[in-house]
Protein backbone atom coordinates (compact mmCIF):
# COMPACT_ATOMS: atom_id res chain seq x y z
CA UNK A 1 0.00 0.00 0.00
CA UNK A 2 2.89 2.18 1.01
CA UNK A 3 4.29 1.69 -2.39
CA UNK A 4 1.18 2.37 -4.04
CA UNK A 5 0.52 5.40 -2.30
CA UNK A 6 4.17 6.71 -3.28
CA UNK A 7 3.46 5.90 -6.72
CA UNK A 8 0.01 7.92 -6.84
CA UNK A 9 1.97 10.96 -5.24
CA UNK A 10 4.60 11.00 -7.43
CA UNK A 11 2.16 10.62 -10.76
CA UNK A 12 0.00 13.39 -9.13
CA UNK A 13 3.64 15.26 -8.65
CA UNK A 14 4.26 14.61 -12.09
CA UNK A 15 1.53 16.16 -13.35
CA UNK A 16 1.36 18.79 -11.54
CA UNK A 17 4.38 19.60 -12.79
CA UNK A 18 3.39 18.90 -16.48
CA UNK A 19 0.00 21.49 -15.87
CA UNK A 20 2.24 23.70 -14.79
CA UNK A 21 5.22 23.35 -17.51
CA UNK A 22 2.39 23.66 -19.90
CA UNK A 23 0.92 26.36 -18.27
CA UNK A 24 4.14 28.13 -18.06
CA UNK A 25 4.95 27.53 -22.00
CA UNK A 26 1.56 28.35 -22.71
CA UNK A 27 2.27 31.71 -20.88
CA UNK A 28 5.36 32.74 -23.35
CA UNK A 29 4.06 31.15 -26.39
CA UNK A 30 0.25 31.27 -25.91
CA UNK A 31 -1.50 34.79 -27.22
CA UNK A 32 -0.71 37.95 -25.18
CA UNK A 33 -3.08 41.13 -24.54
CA UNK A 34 -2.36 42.76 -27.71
CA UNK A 35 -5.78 43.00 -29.47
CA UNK A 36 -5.15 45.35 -32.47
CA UNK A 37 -1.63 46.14 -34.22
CA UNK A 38 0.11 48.23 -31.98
CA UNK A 39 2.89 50.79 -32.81
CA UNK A 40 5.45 50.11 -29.53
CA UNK A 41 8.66 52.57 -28.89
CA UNK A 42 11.62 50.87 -27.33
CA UNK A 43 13.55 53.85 -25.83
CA UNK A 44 17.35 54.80 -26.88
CA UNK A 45 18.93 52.75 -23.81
CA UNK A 46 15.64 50.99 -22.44
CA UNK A 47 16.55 47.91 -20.07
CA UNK A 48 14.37 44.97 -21.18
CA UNK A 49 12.96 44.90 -17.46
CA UNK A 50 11.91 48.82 -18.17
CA UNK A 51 10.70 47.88 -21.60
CA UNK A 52 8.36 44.81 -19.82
CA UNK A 53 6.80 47.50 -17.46
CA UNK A 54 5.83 49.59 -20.06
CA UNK A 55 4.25 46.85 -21.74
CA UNK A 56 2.45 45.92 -18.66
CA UNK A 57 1.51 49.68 -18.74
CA UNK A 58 0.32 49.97 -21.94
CA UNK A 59 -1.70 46.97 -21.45
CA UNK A 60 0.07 44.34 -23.77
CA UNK A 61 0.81 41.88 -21.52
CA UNK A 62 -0.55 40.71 -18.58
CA UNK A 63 2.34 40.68 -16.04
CA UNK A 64 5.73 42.52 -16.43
CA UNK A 65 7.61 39.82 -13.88
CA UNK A 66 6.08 36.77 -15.77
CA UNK A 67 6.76 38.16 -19.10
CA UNK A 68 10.86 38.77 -17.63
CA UNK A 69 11.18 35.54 -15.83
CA UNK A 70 9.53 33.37 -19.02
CA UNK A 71 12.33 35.58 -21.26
CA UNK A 72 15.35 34.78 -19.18
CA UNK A 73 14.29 31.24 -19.36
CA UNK A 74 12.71 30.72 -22.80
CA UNK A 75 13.97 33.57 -25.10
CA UNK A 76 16.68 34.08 -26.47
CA UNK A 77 19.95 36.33 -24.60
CA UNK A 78 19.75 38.52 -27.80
CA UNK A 79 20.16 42.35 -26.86
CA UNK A 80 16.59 44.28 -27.30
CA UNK A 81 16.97 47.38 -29.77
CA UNK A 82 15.96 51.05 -29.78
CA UNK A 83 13.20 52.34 -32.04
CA UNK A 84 9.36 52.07 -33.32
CA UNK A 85 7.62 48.24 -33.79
CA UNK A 86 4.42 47.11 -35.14
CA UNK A 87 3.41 44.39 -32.52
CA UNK A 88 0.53 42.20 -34.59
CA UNK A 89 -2.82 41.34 -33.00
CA UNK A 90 -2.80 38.45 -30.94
CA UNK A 91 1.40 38.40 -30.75
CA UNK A 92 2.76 36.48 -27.92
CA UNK A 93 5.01 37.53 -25.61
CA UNK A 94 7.69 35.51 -27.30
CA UNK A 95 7.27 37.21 -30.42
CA UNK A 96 7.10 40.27 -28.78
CA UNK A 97 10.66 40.19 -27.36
CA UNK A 98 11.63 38.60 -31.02
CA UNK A 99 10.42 41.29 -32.32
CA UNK A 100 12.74 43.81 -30.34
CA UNK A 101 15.82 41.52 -31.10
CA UNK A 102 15.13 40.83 -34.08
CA UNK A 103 12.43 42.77 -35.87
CA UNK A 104 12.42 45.83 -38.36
CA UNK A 105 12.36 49.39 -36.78
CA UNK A 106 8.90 51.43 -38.18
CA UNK A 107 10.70 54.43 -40.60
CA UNK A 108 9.29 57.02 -41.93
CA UNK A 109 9.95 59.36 -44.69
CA UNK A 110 10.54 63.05 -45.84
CA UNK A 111 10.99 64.24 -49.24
CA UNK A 112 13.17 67.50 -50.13
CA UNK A 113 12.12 68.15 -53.57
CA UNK A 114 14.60 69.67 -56.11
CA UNK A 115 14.62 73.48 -55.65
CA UNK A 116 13.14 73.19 -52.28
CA UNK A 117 15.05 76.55 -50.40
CA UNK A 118 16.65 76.10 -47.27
CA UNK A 119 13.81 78.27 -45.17
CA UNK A 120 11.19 75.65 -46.88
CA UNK A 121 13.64 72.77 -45.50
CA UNK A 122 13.35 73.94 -42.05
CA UNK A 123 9.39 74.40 -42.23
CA UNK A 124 9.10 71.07 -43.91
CA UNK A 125 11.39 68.93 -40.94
CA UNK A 126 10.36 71.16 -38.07
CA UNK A 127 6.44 70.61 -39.07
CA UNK A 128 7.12 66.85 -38.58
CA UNK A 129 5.40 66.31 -35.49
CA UNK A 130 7.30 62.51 -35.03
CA UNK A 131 10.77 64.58 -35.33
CA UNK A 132 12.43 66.10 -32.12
CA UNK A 133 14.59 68.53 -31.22
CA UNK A 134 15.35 72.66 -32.38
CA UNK A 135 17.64 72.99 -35.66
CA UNK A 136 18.31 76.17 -37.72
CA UNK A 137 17.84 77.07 -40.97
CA UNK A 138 20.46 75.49 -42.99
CA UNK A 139 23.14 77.32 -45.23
CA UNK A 140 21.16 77.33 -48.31
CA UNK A 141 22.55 74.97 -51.23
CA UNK A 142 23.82 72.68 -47.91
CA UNK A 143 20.51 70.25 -48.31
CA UNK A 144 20.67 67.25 -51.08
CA UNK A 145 17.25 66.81 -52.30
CA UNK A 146 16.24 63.14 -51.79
CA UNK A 147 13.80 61.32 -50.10
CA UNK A 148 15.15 60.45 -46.80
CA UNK A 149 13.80 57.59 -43.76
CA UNK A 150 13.95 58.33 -40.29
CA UNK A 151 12.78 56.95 -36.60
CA UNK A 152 10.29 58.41 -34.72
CA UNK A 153 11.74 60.39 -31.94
CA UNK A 154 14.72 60.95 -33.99
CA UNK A 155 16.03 64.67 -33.60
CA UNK A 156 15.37 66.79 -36.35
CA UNK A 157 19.30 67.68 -36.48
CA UNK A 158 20.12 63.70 -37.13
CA UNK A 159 18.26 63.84 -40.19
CA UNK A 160 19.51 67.20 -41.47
CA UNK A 161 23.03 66.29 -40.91
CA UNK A 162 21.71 62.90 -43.07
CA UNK A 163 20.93 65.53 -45.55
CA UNK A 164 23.87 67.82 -45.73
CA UNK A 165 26.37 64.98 -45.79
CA UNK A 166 24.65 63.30 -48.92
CA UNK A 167 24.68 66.75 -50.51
CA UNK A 168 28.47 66.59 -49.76
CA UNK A 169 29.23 62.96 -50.67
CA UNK A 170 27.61 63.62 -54.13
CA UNK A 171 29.33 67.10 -54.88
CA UNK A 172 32.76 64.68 -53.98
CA UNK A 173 31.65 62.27 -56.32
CA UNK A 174 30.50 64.52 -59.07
CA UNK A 175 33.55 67.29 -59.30
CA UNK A 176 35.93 64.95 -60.45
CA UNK A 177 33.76 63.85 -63.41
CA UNK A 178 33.50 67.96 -64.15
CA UNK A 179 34.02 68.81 -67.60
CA UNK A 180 36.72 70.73 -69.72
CA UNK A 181 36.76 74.10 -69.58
CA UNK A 182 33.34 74.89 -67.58
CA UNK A 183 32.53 78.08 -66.06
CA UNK A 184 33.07 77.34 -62.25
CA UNK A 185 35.98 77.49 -60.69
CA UNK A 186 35.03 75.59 -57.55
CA UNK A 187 32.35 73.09 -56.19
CA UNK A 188 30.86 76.13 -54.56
CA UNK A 189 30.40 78.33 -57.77
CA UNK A 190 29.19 74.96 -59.01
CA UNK A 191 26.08 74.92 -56.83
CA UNK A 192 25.45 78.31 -56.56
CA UNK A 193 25.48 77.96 -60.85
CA UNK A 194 23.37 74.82 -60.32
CA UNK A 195 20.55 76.60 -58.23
CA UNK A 196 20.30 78.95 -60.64
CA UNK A 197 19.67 76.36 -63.27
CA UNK A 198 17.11 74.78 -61.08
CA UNK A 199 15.30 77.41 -60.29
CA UNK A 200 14.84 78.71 -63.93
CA UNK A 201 13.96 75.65 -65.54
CA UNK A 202 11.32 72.35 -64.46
CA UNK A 203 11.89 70.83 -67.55
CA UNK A 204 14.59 67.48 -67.25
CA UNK A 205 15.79 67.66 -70.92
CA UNK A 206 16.53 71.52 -70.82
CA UNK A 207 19.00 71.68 -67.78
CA UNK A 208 21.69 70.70 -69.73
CA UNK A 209 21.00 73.69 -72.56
CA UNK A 210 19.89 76.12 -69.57
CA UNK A 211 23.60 74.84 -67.83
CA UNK A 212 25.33 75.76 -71.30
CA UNK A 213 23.77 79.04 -71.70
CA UNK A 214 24.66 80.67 -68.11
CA UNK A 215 28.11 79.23 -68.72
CA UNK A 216 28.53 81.40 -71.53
CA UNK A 217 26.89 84.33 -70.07
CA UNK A 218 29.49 83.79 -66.97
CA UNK A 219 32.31 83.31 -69.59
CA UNK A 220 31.25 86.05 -71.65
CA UNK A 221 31.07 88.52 -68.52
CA UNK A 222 27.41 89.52 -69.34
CA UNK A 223 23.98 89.76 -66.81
CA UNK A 224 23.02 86.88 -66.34
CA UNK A 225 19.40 88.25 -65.23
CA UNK A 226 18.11 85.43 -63.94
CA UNK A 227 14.70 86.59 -62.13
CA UNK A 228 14.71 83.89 -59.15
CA UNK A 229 17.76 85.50 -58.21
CA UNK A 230 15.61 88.80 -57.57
CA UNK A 231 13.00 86.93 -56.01
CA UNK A 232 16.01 85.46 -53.09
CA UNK A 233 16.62 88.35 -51.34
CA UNK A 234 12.76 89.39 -50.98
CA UNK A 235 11.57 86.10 -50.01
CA UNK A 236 14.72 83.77 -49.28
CA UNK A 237 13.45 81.57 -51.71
CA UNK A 238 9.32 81.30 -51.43
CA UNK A 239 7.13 81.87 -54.47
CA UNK A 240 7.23 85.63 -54.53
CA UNK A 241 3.05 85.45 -54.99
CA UNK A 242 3.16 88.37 -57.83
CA UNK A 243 4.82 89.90 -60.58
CA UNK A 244 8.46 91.14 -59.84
CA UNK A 245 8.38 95.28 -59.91
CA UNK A 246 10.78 97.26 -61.65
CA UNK A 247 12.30 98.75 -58.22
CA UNK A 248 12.90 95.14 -57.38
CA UNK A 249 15.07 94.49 -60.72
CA UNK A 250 16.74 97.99 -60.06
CA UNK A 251 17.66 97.00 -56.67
CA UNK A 252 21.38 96.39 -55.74
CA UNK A 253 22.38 93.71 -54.11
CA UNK A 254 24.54 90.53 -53.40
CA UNK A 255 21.93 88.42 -55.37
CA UNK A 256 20.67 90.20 -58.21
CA UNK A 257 21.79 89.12 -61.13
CA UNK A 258 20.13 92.09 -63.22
CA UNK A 259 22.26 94.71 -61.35
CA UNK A 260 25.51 92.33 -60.87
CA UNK A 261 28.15 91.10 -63.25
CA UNK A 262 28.87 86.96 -62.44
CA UNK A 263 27.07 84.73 -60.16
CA UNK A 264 25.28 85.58 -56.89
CA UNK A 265 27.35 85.26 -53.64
CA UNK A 266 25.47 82.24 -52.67
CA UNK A 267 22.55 79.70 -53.79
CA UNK A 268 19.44 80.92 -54.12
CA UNK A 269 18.38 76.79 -53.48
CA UNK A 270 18.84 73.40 -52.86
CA UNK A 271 19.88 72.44 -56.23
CA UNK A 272 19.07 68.34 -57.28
CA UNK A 273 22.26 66.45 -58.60
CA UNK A 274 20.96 66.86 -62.11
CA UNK A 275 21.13 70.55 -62.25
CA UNK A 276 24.48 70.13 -60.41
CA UNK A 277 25.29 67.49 -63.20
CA UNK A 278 24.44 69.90 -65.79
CA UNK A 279 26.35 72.44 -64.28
CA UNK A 280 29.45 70.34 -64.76
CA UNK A 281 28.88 68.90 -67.95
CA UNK A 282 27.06 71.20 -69.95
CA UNK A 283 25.07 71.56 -73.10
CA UNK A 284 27.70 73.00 -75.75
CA UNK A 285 25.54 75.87 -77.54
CA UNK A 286 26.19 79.00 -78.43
CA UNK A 287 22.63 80.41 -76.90
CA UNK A 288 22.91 83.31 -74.88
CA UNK A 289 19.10 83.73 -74.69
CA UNK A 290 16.08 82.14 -73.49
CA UNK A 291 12.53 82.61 -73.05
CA UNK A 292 9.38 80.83 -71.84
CA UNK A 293 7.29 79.42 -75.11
CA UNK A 294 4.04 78.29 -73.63
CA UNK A 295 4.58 74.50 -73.26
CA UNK A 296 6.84 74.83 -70.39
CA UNK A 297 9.82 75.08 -71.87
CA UNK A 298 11.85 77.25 -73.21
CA UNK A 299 12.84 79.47 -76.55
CA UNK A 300 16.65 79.40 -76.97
CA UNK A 301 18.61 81.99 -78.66
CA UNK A 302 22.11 83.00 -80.02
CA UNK A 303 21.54 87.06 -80.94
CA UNK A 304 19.59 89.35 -79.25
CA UNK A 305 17.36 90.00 -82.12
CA UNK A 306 16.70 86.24 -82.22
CA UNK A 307 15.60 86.67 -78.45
CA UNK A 308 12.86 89.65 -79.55
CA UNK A 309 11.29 87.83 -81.88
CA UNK A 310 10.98 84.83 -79.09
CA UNK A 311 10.06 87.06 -76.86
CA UNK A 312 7.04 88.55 -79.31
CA UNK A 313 5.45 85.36 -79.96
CA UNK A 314 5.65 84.79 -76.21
CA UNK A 315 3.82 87.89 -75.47
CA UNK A 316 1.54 86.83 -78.20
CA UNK A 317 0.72 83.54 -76.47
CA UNK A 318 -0.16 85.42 -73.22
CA UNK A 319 -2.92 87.87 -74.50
CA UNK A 320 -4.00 85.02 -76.13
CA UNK A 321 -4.10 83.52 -72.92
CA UNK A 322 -5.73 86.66 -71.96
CA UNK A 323 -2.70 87.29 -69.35
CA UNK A 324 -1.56 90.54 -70.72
């Protein structure tokens, strides 16, 4: 009987021990509290016992001491990481801590366009609400245009300093490839060239030809009259919102290129890398001239009489238009 009785404890022992294994398995592998996809920020330096008790917190699992003691013996030793997850609905707890070992961090984008000024640049990051952090206006021509990820909670300055190191990475890459003979003596006359380009044309296929005739207005010592370079000192780059005045192309200063001989003292944008490409590698033309001619392009021209007659049938396309 004795031995009997031992052998009914120890089965009963057994399986105790078995309900609660199971249990305890059941516990790390089983589903957890999260009922929806849930976005989930790991902190920069967050302890995995901190992380637990904020998902305890936030209501994602049930117990933050069950959830650590299951991971130390169950999971794996793999260090947690910093940054946004997507936990799934219904994810256990062991794929929750997978998921912070192992998992993809939630980024997010921003896109600088091409000729996107540096005072639009600091609007655009510090309206980001998921961004952190003060930054200034960056030096204008400083900013690559791209499309560029980032974290949320990331400081604003990370990502800027993301963007002014591509800008110059590329301007490294692209000056040796310059070509003979260009106008620009430097990759900073390059830029401020290349902003000039981008602001005065939208039109791919024509920065090359717009490239080659500022280079021979710089070469040639003329104007190079290039209205957005008006517009820059009035607005630092904004849509100006109306029609230049003539006291505005009068007016003397670092920028304008209607009162100044050779290029402004600085960018009047963030130029893209084809304008900057153009800029080194021009169109060869003998143009001089240009004008809009109604499609979105331009009218190119070698003599100034050329130019008139350009500029005629441009006018002629506006009161057509019933602009003028």
């Amino acid at each position: 009987m004795k031995k009997t009785g031992a052998l009914i404890i120890g089965a009963v022992a057994a399986l105790v021990l078995a309900i609660g294994a199971i249990w305890f398995a059941s516990g790390w592998w089983g589903g957890a509290d999260v009922e929806e996809d849930t976005n989930f920020i790991v902190p920069s330096g967050a302890t995995l016992t901190s992380v637990a008790n904020k998902l305890e917190d936030e209501g994602l699992i049930g117990s933050a001491d069950g959830f650590l003691l299951r991971a130390k013996i169950l999971g794996s030793g793999d260090p947690i990481k910093a940054g946004e997850f997507l936990l799934p609905s219904g994810a256990s707890p062991a794929r929750i801590l997978d998921t912070f070992q192992h998992g993809e961090v939630i980024r997010r984008f921003v896109t600088i366009p091409e000729g996107l000024p540096s005072i639009m640049v600091y609007e655009r990051l510090m309206a980001e609400d998921l961004l952190t952090g003060e930054i200034p206006v960056p030096a204008e021509g400083s900013v690559l245009p791209d499309t560029y990820d980032f974290e949320r909670g990331e400081s604003r300055g990370e990502v800027l300093a993301r963007m002014q190191a591509a800008m110059k990475n590329y301007l490294a890459e692209a000056w040796p490839k310059r070509g003979d003979d260009i106008a620009v003596d430097s990759i900073e006359e390059a830029v401020i060239l290349a902003s000039i380009v981008e602001k005065e044309t939208g039109v791919a296929r024509e920065r090359k030809m717009v490239a080659g005739l500022y280079s021979n207005r710089v070469k040639d010592g003329m104007l190079l009259q290039a209205d957005p370079t008006i517009i820059y000192p009035i607005t630092k780059g904004k849509p100006l919102g109306r029609r230049i005045r003539q006291s505005e192309i009068a007016a003397i200063n670092d920028y304008n290129t209607y009162t100044m001989v050779g290029l402004p003292k600085g960018p009047i944008t963030n130029p893209g890398r084809e304008s900057i490409a153009a800029v080194l590698n021009p169109a060869e033309t003998t143009a001089r001239y240009m004008v809009a001619d109604g499609t979105g392009g331009h009218a190119f021209a070698e003599t100034l009489d050329e130019h008139n007659a350009n500029v005629a049938k441009w006018f002629e396309i506006r009161r057509e238009r019933g602009e003028m």
